[in-house]
Structure formats: C-alpha cells, structure tokens
Protein backbone atom coordinates (compact mmCIF):
# COMPACT_ATOMS: atom_id res chain seq x y z
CA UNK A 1 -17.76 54.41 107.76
CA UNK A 2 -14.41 52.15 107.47
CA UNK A 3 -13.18 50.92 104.22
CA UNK A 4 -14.08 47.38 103.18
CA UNK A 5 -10.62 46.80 103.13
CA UNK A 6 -8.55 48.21 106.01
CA UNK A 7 -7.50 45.20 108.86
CA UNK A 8 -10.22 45.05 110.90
CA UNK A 9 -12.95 45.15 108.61
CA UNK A 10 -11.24 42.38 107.14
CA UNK A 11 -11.12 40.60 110.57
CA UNK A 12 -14.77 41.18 111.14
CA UNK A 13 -15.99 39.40 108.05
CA UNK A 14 -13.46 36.48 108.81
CA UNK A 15 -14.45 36.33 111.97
CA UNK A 16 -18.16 36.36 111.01
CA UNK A 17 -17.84 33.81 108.17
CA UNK A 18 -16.23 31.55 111.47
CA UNK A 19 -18.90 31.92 113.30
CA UNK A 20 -21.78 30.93 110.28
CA UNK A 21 -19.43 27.50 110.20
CA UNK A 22 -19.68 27.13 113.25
CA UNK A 23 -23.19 27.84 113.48
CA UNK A 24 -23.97 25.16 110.92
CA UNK A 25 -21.83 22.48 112.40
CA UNK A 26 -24.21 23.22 115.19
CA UNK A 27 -27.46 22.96 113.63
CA UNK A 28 -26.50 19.86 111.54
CA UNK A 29 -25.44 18.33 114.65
CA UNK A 30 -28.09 18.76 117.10
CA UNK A 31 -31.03 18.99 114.46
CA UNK A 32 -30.04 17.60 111.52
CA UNK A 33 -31.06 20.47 109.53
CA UNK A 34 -28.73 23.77 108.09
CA UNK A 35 -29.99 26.58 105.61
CA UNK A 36 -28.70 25.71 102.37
CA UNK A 37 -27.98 29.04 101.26
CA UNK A 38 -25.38 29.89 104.32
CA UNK A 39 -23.99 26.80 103.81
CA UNK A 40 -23.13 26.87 99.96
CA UNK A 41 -21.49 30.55 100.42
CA UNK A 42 -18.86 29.07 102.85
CA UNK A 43 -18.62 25.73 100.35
CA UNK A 44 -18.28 27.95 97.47
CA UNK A 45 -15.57 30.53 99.16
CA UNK A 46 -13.02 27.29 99.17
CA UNK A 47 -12.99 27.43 95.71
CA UNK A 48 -12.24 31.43 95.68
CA UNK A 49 -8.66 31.87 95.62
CA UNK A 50 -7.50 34.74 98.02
CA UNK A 51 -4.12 35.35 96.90
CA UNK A 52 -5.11 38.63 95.61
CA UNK A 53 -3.91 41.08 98.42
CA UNK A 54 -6.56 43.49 97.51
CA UNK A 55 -9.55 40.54 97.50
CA UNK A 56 -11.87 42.16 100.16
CA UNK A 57 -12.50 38.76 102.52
CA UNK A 58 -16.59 39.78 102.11
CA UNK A 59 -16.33 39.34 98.51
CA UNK A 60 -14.98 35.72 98.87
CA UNK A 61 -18.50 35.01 100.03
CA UNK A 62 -20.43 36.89 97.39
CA UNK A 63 -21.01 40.05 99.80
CA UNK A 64 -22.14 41.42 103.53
CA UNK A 65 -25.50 39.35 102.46
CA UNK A 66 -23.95 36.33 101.79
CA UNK A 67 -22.53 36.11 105.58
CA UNK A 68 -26.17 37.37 107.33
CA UNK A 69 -26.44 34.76 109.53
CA UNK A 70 -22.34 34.83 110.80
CA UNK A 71 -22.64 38.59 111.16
CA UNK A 72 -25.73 38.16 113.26
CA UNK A 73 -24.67 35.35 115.43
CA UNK A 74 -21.53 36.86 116.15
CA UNK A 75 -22.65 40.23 117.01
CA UNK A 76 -24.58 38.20 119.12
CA UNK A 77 -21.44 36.32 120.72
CA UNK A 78 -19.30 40.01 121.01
CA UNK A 79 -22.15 41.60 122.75
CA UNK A 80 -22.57 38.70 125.35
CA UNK A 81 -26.01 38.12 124.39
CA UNK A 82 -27.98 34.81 125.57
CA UNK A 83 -27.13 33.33 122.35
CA UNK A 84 -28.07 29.68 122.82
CA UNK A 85 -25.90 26.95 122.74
CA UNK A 86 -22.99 30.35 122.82
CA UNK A 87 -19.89 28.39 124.77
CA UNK A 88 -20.33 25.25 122.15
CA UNK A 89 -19.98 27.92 119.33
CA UNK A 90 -17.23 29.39 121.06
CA UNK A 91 -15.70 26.19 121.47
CA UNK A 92 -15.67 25.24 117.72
CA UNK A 93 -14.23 28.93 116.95
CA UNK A 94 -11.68 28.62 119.15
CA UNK A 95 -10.79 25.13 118.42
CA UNK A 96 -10.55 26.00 114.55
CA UNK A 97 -8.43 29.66 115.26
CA UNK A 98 -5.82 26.51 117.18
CA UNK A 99 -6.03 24.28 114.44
CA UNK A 100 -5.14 26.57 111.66
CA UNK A 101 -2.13 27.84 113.78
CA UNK A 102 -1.15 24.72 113.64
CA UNK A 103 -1.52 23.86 110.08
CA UNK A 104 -0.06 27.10 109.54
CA UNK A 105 3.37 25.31 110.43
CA UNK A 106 2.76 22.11 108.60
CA UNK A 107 3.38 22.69 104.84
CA UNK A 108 3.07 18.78 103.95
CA UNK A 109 -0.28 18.92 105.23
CA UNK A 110 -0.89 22.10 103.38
CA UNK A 111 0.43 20.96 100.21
CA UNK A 112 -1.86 17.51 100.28
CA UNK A 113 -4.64 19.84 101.11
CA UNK A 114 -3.44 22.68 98.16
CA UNK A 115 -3.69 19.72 95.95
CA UNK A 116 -6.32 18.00 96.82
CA UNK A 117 -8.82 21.30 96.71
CA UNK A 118 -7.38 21.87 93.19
CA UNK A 119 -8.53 18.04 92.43
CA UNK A 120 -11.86 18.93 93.92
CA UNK A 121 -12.44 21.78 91.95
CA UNK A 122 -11.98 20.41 89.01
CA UNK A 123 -15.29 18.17 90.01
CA UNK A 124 -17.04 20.96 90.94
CA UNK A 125 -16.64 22.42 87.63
CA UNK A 126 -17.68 19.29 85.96
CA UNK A 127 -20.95 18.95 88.88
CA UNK A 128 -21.71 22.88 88.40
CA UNK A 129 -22.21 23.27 92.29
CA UNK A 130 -20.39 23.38 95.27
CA UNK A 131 -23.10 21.85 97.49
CA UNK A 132 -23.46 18.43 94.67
CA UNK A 133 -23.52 15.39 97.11
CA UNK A 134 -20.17 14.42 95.33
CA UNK A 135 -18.24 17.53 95.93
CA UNK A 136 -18.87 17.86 99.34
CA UNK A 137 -18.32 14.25 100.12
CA UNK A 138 -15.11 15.05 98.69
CA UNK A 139 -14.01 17.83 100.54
CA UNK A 140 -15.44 15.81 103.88
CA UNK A 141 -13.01 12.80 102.87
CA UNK A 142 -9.76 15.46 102.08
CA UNK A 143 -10.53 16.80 106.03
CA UNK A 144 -10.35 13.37 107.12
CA UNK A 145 -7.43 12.36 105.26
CA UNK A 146 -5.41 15.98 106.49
CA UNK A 147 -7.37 17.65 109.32
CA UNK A 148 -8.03 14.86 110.89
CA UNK A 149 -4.67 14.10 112.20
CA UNK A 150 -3.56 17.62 113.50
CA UNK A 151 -4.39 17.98 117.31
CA UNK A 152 -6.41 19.58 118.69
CA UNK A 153 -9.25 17.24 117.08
CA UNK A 154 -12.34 19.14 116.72
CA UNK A 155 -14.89 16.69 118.80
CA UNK A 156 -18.42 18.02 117.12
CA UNK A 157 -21.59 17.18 119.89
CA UNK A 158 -24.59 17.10 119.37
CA UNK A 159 -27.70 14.20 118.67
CA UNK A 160 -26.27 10.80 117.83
CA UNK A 161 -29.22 10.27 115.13
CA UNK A 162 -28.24 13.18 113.18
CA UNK A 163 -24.26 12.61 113.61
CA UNK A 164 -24.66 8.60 112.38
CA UNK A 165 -26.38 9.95 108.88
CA UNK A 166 -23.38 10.01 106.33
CA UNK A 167 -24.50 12.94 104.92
CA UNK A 168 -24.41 14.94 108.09
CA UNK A 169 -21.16 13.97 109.33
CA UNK A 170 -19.91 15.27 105.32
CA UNK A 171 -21.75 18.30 105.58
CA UNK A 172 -20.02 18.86 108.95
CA UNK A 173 -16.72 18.43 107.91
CA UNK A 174 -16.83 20.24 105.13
CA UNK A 175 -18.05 23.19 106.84
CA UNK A 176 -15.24 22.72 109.35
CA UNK A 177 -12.93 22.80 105.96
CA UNK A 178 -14.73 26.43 105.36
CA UNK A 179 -14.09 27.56 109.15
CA UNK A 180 -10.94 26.57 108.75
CA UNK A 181 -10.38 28.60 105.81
CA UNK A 182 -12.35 31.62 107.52
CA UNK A 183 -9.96 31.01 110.45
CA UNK A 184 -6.85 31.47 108.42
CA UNK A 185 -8.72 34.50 106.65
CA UNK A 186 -8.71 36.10 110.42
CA UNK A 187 -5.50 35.42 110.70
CA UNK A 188 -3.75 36.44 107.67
CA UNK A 189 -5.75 40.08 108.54
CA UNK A 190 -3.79 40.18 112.13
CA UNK A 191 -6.58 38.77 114.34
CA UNK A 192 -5.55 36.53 117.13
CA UNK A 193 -6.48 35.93 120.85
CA UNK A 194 -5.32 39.23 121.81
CA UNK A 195 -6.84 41.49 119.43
CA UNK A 196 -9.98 39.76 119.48
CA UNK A 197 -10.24 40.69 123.69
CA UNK A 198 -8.47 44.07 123.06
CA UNK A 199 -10.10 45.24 119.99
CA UNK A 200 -14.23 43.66 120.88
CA UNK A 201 -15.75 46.90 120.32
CA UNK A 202 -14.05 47.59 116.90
CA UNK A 203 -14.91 44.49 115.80
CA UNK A 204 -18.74 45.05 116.78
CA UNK A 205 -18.44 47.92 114.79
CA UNK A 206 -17.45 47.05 111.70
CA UNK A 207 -19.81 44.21 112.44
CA UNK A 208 -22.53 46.48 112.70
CA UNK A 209 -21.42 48.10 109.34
CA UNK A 210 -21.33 44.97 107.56
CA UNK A 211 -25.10 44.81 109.12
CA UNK A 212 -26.47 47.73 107.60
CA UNK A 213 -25.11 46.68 104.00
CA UNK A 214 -27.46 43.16 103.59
C-alpha cells in the first residue's frame, strides 16, 4: 500500500474530489437535488489552505470518507463503466483541468480571487458554516465576477426548471469554484492530459486504496 502522500496518490484524491464537483453540478442541474454532505466537504476544502507542502490533498476534505462519492464515480469513469450521464461528467472535468491552466497564467484574476476567498471566509466564520445560504451565494457571485470571464466558459446543461432557481445556479457555481480548486490540486501533484491516459491503471489503484479506507 502507497503512501498518502507520494504524487499519485495525491493525484487520485484530486482527481476524485473533481469528479464529486462535477458530479454535483450534475445532479443540481438535471434534478435539482445534491447530497448535502458531499457538497459541504468540497465548500469547506476552499477555506483549507494548502500551502503546506506536506498537507495530504485527502485531508483537505476531512479524509478518504469525505470524498466517497468522487472516489466511486471516478473509479467508475477510469474503468469505462456505463456510468450514466459519463461524457457530460467528462466534459465538466475536462473543461475545469483547461480553465485552471488558464488561470494558472492570470495572476490578476488570481489575486481578486485570493482576496476575495479571504473576504469570504471571514463570513463564514461569522455564519459558522460553509454551506449558510450567504456564504455560498458569495462564493457563486466571486466565480461570476473572476471565472466567468476566462474562456473556455463552462456551459452547465441540464433541466431549465432547476437551472432558473437562484439557489441552484449558486450551488453550481460554487461547486465549480471547488472543482476548480480540486483541478489545480491535480495539477500542482503533476497530473495532466498525459499522465492521466498513461498512468489510468495507477490511478485506479490508488483509487481503489482510497476505497478500502471509508
């Protein structure tokens, strides 16, 4: 069994904490309806800071447990299972993995965005939780004053009465905020297009170890 911390066990749990975003985005968008608990471990891990070399990526989301539903869904996706609704999901990953690349070479954008999660988390400390209507309103309004304007846009599809309801379309973005920061988390631990084609069955392993933990 692999360290928690060597490279690619750090790319697995990125990679699943992507993929439990994206997953949500998903659900929110084509039945109005997410699991509270996934979502509020990737709202909470944008208030974890990860500067610490040594911070184990799992940890940022309280543990293997924590990311259940990512690790599932994207052993799922590795394996080339008839996970439904699979390309959209691979769509949103992808899309993110490009968007973060490209934010990756925009420090303005990153220093509005620096500043305005520090702003933010001073309100969560005063709501208590991450997932307070306020909070994540917040983070969904900092996405649309930054992400919003790096291309490639992130088009989310799905059912038009669940996408018109305010509190969806937060929810979603603020999610995408969390992808976005599991996205960089990949990348920061060497993933990219390459070693995610190249190195599929090491992944699914350390998947599969991050499995038998929760």
């Amino acid at each position: 069994m692999s360290s928690h911390n060597t490279a690619i066990s750090q790319r697995a749990a990125a990679l699943a904490a992507l993929t439990q975003a994206v997953y949500l985005v998903d659900a929110i968008a084509r039945k109005g309806i997410v699991d509270a608990e996934d979502c509020k471990v990737l709202l909470e891990s944008l208030f974890v800071d990860a500067h610490g070399g040594s911070h184990a990526v799992c940890a940022m989301y309280g543990g293997a447990a924590g990311l259940n539903t990512g690790v599932r869904r994207c052993i799922e996706l590795l394996q080339g299972g008839s996970l439904p609704h699979a390309k959209v999901l691979l769509m949103y990953s992808g899309a993110l993995m490009r968007l973060e690349r490209r934010l990756a070479k925009n420090p303005a954008v990153r220093r509005r965005l620096a500043d305005g999660m520090q702003r933010i988390s001073n309100q969560k400390q005063y709501f208590g939780d991450a997932m307070h209507s306020n909070v994540i309103a917040a983070i969904a309004d900092l996405y649309g004053e930054t992400i919003s304007h790096i291309n490639p846009r992130i088009i989310v599809r799905g059912k038009s009465e669940y996408l018109s309801q305010t509190a969806n379309t937060q929810r979603v973005r603020a999610l995408l905020m969390a992808g976005l920061r599991a996205a960089h988390l990949w990348r920061k631990h060497g993933g990219g297009h390459i070693s995610l084609l190249l190195r599929r069955k090491a992944l699914l392993r350390e998947l599969e170890i991050l499995q038998h933990q929760i």
